[in-house]
PDB file of N, CA and C in Angstrom:
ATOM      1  N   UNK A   1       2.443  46.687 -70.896  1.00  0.00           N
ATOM      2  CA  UNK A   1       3.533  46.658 -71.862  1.00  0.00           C
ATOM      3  C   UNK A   1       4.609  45.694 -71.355  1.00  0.00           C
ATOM      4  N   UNK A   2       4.663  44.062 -72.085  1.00  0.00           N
ATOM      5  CA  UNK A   2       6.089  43.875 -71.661  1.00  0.00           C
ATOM      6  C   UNK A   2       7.053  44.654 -71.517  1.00  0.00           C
ATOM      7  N   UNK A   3       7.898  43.614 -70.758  1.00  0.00           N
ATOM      8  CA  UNK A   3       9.211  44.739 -69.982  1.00  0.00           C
ATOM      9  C   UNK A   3       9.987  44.657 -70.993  1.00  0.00           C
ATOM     10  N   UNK A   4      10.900  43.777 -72.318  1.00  0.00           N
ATOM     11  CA  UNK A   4      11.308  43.705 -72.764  1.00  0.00           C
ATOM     12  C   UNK A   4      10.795  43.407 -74.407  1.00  0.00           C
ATOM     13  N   UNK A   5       9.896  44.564 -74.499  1.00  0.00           N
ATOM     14  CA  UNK A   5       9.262  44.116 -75.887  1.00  0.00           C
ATOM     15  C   UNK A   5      10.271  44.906 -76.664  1.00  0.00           C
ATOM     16  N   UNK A   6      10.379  44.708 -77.925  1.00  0.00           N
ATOM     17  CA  UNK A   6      11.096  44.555 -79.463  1.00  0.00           C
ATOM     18  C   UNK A   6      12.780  44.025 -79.022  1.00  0.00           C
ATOM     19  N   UNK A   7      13.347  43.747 -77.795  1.00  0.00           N
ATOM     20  CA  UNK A   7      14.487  43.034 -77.832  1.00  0.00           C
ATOM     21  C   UNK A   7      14.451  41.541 -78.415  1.00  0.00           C
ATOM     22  N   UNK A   8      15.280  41.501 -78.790  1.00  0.00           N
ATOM     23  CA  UNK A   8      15.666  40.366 -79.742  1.00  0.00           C
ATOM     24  C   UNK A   8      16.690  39.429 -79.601  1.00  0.00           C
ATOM     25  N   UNK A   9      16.650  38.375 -79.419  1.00  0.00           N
ATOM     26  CA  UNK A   9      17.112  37.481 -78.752  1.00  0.00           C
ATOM     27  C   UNK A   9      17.501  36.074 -79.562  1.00  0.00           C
ATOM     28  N   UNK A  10      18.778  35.477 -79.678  1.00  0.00           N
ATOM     29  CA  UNK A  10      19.117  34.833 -80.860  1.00  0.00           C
ATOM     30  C   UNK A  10      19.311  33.636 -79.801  1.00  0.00           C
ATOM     31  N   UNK A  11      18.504  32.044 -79.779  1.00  0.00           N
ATOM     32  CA  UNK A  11      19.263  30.942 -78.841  1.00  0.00           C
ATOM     33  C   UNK A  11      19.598  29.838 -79.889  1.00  0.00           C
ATOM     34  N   UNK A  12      20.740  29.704 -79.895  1.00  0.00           N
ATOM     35  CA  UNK A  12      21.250  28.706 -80.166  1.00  0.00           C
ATOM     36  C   UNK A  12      21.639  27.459 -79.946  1.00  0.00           C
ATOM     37  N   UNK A  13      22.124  26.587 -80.108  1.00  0.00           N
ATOM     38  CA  UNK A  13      21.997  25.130 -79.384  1.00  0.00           C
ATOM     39  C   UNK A  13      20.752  24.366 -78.870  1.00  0.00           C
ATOM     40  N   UNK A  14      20.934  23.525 -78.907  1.00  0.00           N
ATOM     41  CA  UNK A  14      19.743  21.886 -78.593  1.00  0.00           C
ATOM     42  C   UNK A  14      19.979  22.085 -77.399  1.00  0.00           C
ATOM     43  N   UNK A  15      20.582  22.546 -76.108  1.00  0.00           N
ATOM     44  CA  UNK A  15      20.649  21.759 -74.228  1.00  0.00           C
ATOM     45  C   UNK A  15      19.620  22.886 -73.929  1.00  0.00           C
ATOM     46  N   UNK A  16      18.829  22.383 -73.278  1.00  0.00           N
ATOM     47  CA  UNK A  16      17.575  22.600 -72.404  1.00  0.00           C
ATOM     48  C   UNK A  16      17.993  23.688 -71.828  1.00  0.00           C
ATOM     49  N   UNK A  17      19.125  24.250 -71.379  1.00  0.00           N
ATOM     50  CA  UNK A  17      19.672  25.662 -70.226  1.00  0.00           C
ATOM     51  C   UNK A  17      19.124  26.684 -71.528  1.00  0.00           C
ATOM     52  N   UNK A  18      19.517  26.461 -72.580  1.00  0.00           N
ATOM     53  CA  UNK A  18      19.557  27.774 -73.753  1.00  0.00           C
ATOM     54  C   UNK A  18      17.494  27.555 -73.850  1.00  0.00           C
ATOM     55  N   UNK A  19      17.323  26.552 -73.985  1.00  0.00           N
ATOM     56  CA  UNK A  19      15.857  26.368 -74.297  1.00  0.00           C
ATOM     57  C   UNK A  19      15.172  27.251 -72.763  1.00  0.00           C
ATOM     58  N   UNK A  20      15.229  26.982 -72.038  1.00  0.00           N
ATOM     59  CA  UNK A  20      14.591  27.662 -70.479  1.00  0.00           C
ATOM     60  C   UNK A  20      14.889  29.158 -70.391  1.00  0.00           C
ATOM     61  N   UNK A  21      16.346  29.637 -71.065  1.00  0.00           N
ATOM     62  CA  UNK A  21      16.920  30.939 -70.575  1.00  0.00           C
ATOM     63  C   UNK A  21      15.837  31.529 -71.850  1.00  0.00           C
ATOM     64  N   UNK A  22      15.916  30.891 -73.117  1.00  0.00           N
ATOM     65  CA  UNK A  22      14.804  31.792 -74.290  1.00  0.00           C
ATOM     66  C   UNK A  22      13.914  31.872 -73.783  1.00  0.00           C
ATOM     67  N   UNK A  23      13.040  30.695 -73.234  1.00  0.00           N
ATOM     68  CA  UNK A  23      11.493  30.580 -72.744  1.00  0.00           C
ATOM     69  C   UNK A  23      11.236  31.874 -71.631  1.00  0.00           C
ATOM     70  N   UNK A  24      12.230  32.055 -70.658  1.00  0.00           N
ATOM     71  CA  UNK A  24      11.670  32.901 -69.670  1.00  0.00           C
ATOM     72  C   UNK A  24      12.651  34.276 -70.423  1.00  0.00           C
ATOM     73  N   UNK A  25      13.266  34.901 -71.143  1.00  0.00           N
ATOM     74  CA  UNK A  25      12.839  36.008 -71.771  1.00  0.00           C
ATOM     75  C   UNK A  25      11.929  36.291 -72.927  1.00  0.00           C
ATOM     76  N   UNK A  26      11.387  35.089 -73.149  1.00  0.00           N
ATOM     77  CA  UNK A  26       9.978  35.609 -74.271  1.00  0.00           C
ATOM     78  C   UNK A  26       8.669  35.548 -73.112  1.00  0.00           C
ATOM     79  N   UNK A  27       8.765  35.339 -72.098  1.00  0.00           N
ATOM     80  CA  UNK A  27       7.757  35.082 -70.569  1.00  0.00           C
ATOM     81  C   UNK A  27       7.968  36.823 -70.420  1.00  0.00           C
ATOM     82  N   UNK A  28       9.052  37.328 -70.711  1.00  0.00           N
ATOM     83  CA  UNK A  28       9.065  38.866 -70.285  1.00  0.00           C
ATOM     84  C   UNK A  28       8.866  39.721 -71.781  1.00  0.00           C
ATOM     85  N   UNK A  29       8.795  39.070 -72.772  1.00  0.00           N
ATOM     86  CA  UNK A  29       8.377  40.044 -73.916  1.00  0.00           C
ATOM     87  C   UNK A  29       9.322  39.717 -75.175  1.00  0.00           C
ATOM     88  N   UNK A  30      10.838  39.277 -74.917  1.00  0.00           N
ATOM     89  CA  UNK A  30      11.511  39.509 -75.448  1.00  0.00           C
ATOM     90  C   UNK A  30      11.135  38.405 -76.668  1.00  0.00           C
ATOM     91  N   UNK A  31      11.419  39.045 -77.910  1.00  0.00           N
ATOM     92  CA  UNK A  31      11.761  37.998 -79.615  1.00  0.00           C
ATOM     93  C   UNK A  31      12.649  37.029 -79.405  1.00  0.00           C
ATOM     94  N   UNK A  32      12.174  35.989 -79.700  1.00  0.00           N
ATOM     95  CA  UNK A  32      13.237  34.855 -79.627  1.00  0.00           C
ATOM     96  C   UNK A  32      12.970  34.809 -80.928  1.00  0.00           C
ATOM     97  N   UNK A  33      14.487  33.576 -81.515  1.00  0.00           N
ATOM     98  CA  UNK A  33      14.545  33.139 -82.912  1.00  0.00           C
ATOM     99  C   UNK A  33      15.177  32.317 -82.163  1.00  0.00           C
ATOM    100  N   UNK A  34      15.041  30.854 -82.703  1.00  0.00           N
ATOM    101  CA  UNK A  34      15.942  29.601 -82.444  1.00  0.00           C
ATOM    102  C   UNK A  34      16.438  28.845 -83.461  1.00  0.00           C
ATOM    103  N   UNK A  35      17.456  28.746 -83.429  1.00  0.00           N
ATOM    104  CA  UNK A  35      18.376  27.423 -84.643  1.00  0.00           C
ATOM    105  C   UNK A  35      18.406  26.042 -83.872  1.00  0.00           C
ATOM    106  N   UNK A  36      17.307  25.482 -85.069  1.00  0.00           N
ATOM    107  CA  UNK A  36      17.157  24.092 -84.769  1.00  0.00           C
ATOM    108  C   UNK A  36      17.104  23.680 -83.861  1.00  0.00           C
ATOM    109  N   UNK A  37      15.726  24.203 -83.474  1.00  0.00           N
ATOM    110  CA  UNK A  37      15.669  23.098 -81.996  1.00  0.00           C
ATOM    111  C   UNK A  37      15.008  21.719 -81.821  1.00  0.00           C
ATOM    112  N   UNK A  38      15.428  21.590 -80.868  1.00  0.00           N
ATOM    113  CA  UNK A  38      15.075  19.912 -80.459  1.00  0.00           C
ATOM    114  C   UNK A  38      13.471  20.172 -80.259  1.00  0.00           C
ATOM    115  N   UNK A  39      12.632  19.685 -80.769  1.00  0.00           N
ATOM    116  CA  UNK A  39      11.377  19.504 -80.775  1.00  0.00           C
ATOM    117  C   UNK A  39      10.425  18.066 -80.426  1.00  0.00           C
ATOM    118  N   UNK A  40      11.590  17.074 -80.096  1.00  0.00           N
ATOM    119  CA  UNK A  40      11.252  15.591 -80.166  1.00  0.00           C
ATOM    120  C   UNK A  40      10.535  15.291 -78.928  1.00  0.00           C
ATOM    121  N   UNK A  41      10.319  16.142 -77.532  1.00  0.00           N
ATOM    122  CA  UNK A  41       9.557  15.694 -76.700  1.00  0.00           C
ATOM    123  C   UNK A  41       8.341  17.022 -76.342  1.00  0.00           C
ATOM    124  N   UNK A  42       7.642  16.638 -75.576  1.00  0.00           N
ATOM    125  CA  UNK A  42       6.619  17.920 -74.713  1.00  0.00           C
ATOM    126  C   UNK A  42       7.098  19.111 -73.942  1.00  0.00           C
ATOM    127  N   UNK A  43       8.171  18.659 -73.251  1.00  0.00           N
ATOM    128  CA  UNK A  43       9.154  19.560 -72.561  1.00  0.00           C
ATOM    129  C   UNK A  43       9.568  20.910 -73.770  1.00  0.00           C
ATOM    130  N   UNK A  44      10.352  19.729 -74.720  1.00  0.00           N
ATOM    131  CA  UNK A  44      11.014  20.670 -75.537  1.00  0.00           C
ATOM    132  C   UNK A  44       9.899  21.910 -76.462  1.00  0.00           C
ATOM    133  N   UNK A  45       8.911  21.146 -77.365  1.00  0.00           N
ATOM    134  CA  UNK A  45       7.999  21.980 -77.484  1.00  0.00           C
ATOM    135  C   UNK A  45       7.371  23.116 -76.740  1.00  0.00           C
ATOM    136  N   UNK A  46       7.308  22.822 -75.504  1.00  0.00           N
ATOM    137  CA  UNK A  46       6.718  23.697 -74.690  1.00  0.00           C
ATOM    138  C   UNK A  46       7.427  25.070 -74.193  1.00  0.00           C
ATOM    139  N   UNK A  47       8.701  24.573 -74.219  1.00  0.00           N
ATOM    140  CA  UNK A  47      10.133  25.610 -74.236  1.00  0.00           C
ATOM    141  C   UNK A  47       9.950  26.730 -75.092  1.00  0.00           C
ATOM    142  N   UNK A  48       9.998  25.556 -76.874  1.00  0.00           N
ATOM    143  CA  UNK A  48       9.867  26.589 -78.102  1.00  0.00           C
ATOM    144  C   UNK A  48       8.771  27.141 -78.270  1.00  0.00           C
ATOM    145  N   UNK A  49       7.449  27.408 -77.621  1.00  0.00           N
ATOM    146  CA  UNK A  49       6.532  27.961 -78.237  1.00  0.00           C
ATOM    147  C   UNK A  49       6.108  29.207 -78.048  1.00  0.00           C
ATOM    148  N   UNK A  50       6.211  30.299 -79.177  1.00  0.00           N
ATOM    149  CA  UNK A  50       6.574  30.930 -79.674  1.00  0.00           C
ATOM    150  C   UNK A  50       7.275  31.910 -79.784  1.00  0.00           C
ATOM    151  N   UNK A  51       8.394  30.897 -80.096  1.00  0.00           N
ATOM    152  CA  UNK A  51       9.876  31.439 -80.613  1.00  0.00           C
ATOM    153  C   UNK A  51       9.659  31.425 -82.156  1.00  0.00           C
ATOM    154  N   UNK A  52      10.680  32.019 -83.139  1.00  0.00           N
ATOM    155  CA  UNK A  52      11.027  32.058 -84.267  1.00  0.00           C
ATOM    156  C   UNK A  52      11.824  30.878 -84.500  1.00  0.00           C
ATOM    157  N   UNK A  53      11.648  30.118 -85.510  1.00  0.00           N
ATOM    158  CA  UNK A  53      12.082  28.528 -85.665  1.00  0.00           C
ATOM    159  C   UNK A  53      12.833  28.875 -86.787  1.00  0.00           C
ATOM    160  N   UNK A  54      14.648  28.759 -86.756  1.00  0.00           N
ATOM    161  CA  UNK A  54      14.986  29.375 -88.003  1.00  0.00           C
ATOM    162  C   UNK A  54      16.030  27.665 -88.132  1.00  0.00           C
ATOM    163  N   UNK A  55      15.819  27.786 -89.550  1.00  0.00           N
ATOM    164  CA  UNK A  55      16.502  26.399 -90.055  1.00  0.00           C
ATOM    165  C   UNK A  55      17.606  26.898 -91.500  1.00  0.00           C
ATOM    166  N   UNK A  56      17.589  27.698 -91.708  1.00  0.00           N
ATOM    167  CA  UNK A  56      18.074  28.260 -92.479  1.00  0.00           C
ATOM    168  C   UNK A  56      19.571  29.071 -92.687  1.00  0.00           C
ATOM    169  N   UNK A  57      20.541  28.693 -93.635  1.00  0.00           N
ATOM    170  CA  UNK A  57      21.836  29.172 -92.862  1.00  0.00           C
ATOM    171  C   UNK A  57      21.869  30.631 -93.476  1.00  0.00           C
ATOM    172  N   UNK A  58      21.099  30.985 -94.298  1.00  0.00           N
ATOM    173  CA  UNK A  58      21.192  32.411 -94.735  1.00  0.00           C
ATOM    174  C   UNK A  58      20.526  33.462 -93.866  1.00  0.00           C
ATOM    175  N   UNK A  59      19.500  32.311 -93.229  1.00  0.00           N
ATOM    176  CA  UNK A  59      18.178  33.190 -92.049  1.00  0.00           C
ATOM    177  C   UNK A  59      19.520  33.501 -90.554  1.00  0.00           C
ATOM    178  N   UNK A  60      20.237  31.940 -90.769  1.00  0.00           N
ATOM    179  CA  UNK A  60      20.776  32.292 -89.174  1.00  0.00           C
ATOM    180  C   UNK A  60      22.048  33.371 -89.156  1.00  0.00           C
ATOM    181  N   UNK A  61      22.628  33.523 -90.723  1.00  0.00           N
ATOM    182  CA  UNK A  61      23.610  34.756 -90.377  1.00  0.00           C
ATOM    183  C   UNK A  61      22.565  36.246 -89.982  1.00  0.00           C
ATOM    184  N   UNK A  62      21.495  36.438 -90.650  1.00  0.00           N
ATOM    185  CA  UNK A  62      21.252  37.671 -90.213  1.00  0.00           C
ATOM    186  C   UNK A  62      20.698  37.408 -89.008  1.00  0.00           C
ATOM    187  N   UNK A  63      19.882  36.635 -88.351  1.00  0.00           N
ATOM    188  CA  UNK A  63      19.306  36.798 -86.905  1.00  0.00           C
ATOM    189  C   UNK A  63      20.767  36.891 -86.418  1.00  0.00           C
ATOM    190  N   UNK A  64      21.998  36.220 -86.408  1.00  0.00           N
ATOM    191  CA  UNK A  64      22.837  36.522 -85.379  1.00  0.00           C
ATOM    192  C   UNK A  64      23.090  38.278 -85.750  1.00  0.00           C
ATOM    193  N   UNK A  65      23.642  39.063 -86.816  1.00  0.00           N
ATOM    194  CA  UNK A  65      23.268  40.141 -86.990  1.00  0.00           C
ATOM    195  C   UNK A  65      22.471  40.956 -86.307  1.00  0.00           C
ATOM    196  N   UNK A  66      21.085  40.368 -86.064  1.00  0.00           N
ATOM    197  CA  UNK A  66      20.044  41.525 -85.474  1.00  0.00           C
ATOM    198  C   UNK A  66      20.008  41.255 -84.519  1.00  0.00           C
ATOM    199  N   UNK A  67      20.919  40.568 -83.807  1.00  0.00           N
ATOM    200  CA  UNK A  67      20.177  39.823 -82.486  1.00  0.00           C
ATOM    201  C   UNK A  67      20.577  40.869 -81.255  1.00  0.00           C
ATOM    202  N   UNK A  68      19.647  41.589 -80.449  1.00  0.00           N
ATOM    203  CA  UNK A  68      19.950  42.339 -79.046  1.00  0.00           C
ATOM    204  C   UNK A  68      21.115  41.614 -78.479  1.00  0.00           C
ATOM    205  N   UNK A  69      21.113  40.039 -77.620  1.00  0.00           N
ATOM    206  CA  UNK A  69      21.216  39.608 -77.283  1.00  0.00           C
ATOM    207  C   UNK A  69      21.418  38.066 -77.879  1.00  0.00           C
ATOM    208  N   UNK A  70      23.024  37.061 -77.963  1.00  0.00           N
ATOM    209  CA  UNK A  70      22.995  36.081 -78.068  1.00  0.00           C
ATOM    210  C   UNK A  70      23.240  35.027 -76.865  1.00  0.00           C
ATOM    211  N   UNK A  71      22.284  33.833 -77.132  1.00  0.00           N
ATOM    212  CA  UNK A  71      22.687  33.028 -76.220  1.00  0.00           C
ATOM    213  C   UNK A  71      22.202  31.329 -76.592  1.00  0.00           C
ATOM    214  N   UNK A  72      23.962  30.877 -76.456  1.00  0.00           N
ATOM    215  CA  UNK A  72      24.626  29.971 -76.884  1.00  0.00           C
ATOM    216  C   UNK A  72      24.641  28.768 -76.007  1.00  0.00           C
ATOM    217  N   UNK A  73      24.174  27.616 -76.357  1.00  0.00           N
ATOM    218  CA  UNK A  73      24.764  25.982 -74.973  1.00  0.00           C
ATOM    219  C   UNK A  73      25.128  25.220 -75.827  1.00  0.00           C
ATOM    220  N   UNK A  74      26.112  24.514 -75.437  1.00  0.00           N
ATOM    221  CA  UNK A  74      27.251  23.564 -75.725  1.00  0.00           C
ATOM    222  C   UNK A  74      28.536  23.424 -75.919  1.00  0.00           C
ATOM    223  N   UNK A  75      29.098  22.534 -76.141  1.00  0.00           N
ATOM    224  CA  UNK A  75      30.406  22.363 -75.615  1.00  0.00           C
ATOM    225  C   UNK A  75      31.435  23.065 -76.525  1.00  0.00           C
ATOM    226  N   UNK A  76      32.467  23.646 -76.116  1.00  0.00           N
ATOM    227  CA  UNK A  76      33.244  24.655 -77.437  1.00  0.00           C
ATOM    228  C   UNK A  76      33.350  24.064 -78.488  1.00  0.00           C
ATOM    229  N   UNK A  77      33.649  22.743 -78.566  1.00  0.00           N
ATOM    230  CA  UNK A  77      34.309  22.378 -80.155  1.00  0.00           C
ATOM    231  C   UNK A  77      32.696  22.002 -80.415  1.00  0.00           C
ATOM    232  N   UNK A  78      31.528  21.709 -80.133  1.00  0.00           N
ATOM    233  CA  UNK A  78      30.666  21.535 -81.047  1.00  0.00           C
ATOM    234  C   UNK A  78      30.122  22.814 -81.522  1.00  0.00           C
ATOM    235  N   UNK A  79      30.130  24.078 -80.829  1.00  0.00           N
ATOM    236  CA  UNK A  79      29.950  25.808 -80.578  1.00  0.00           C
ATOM    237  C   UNK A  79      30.875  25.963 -81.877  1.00  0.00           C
ATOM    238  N   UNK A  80      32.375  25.497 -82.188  1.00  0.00           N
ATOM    239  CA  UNK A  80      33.265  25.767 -82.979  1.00  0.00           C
ATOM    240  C   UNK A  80      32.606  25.264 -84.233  1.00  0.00           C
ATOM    241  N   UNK A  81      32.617  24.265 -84.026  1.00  0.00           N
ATOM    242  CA  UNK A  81      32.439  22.995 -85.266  1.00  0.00           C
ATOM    243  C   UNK A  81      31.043  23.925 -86.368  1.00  0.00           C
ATOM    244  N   UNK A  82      30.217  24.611 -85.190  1.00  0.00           N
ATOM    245  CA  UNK A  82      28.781  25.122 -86.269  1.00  0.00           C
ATOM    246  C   UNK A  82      28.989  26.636 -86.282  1.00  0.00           C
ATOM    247  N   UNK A  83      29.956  27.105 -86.105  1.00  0.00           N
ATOM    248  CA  UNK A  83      30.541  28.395 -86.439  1.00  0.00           C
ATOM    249  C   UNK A  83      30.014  29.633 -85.474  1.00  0.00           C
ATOM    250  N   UNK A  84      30.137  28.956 -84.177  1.00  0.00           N
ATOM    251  CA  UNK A  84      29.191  29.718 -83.156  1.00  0.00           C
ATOM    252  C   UNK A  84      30.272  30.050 -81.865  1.00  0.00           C
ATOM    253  N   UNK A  85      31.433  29.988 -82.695  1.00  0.00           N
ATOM    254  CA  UNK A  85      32.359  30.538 -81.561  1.00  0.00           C
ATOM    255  C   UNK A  85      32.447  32.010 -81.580  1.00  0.00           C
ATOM    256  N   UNK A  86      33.552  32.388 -80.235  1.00  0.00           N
ATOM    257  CA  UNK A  86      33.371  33.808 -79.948  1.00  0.00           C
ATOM    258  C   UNK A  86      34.266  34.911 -81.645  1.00  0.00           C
ATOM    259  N   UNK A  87      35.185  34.716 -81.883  1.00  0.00           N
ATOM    260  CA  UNK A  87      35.634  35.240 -83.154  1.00  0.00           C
ATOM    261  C   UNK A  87      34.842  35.180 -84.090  1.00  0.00           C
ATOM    262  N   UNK A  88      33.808  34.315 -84.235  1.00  0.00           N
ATOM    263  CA  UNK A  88      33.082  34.040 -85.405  1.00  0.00           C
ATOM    264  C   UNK A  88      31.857  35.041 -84.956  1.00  0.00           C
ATOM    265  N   UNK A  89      31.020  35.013 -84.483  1.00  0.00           N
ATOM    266  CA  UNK A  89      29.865  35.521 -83.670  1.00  0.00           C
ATOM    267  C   UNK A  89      30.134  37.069 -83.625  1.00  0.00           C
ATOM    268  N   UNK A  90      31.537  37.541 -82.878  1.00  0.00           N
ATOM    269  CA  UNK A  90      31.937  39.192 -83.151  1.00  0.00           C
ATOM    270  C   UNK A  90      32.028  39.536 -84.396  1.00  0.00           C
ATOM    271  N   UNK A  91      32.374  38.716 -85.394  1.00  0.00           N
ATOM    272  CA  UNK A  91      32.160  39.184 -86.982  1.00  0.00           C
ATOM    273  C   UNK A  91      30.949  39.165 -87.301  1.00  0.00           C
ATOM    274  N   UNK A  92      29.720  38.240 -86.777  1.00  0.00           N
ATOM    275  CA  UNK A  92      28.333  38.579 -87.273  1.00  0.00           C
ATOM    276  C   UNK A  92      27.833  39.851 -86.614  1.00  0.00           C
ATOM    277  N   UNK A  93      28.023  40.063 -85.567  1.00  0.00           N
ATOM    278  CA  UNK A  93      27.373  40.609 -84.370  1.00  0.00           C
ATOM    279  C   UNK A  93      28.232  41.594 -83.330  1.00  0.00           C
ATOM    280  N   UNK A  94      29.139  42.489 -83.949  1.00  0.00           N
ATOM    281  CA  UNK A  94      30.229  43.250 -82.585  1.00  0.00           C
ATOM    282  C   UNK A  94      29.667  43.470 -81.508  1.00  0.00           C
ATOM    283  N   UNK A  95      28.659  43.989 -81.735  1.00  0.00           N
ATOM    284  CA  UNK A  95      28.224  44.324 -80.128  1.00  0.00           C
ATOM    285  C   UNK A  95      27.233  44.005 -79.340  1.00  0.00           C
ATOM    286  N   UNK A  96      26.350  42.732 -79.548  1.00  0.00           N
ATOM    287  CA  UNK A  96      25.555  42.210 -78.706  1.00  0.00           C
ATOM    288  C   UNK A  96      26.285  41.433 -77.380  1.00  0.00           C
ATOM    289  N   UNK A  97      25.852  41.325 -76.500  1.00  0.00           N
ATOM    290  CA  UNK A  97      26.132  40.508 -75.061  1.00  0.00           C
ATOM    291  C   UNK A  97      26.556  38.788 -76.059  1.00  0.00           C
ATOM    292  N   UNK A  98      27.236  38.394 -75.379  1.00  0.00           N
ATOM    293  CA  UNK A  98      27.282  37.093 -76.072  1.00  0.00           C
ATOM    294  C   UNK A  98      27.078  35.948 -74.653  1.00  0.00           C
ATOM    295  N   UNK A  99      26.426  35.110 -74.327  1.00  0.00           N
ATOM    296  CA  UNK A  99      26.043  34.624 -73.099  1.00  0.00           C
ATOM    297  C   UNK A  99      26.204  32.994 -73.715  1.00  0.00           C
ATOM    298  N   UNK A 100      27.369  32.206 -73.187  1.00  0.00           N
ATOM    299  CA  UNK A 100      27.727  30.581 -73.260  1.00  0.00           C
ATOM    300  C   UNK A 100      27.253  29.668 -72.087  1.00  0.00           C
ATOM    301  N   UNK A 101      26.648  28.571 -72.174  1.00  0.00           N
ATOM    302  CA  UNK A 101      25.951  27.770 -71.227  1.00  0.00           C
ATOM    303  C   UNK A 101      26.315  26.892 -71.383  1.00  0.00           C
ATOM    304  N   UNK A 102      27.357  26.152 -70.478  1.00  0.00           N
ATOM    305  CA  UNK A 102      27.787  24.940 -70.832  1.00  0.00           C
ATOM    306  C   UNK A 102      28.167  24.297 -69.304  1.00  0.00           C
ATOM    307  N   UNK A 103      28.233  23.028 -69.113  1.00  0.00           N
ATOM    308  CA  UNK A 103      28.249  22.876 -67.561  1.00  0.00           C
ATOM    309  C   UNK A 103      29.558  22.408 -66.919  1.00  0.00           C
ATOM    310  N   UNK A 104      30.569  23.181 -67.501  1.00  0.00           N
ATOM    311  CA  UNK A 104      31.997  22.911 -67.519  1.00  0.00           C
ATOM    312  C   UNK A 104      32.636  24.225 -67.905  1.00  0.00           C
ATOM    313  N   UNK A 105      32.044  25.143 -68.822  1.00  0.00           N
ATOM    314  CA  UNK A 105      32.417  26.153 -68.982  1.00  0.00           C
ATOM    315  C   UNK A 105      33.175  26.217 -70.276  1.00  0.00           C
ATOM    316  N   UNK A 106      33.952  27.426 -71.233  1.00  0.00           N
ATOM    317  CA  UNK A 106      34.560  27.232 -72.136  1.00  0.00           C
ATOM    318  C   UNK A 106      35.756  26.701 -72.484  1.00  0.00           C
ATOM    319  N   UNK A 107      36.551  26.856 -71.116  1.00  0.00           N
ATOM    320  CA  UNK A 107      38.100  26.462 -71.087  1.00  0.00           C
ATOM    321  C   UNK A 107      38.121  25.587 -69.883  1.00  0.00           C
ATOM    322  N   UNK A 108      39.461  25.030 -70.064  1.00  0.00           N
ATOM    323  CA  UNK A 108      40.095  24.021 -68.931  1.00  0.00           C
ATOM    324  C   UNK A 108      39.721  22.672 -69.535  1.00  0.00           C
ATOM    325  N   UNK A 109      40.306  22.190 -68.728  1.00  0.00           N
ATOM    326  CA  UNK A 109      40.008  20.213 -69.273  1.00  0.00           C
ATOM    327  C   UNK A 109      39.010  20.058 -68.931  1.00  0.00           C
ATOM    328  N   UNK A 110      37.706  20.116 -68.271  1.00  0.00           N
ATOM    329  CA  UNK A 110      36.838  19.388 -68.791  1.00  0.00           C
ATOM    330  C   UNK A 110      35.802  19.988 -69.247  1.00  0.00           C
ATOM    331  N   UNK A 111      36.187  21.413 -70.774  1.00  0.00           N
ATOM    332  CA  UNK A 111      35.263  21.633 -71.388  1.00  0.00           C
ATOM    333  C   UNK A 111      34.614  21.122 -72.392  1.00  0.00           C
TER     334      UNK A 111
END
């Protein structure tokens, strides 16, 4: 029995950290769903396979909804810009973990 079977797991963003962190909890069982991922090389494919491929903005309010677990990479204002900031995300989702990957972090100058 996976260790983490029926958890559910929402990754968001195109940077490879969110693509690796989905890949090795669906390696332990867990449901992935991904918004729009980068699919343009072997790497990346190999990341997404089989995850839930959601392209859809009606699909991506409810996966953030159902999601056990969200987890987010990129930089705040592009996180802002696609409505994937933290205020926005607690209105889809109050109480899942919310997990940001960015290599600067959310605040300070050089986020």
């Amino acid at each position: 029995m996976p260790l983490l079977r029926g958890f559910r797991v929402l990754q968001a963003g195109e940077a490879l950290a969110a693509a690796v962190c989905g890949r090795l909890l669906a390696d332990v069982g867990a449901e992935i769903a991904c918004i729009d991922p980068d699919l343009s090389t072997p790497l990346s494919r190999y990341l997404h396979h089989g995850k839930k491929l959601i392209s859809d903005a009606a699909a991506t309010r409810d996966a953030f909804a159902a999601a056990d677990l969200i987890v987010c990479a990129g930089a705040p204002r592009e996180l802002a810009r696609r409505g994937w900031d933290m205020p926005t995300l607690r209105q889809l989702n109050p109480g899942a973990p919310i997990v940001y990957i960015s290599p600067f972090g959310q605040t300070g100058p050089r986020a």
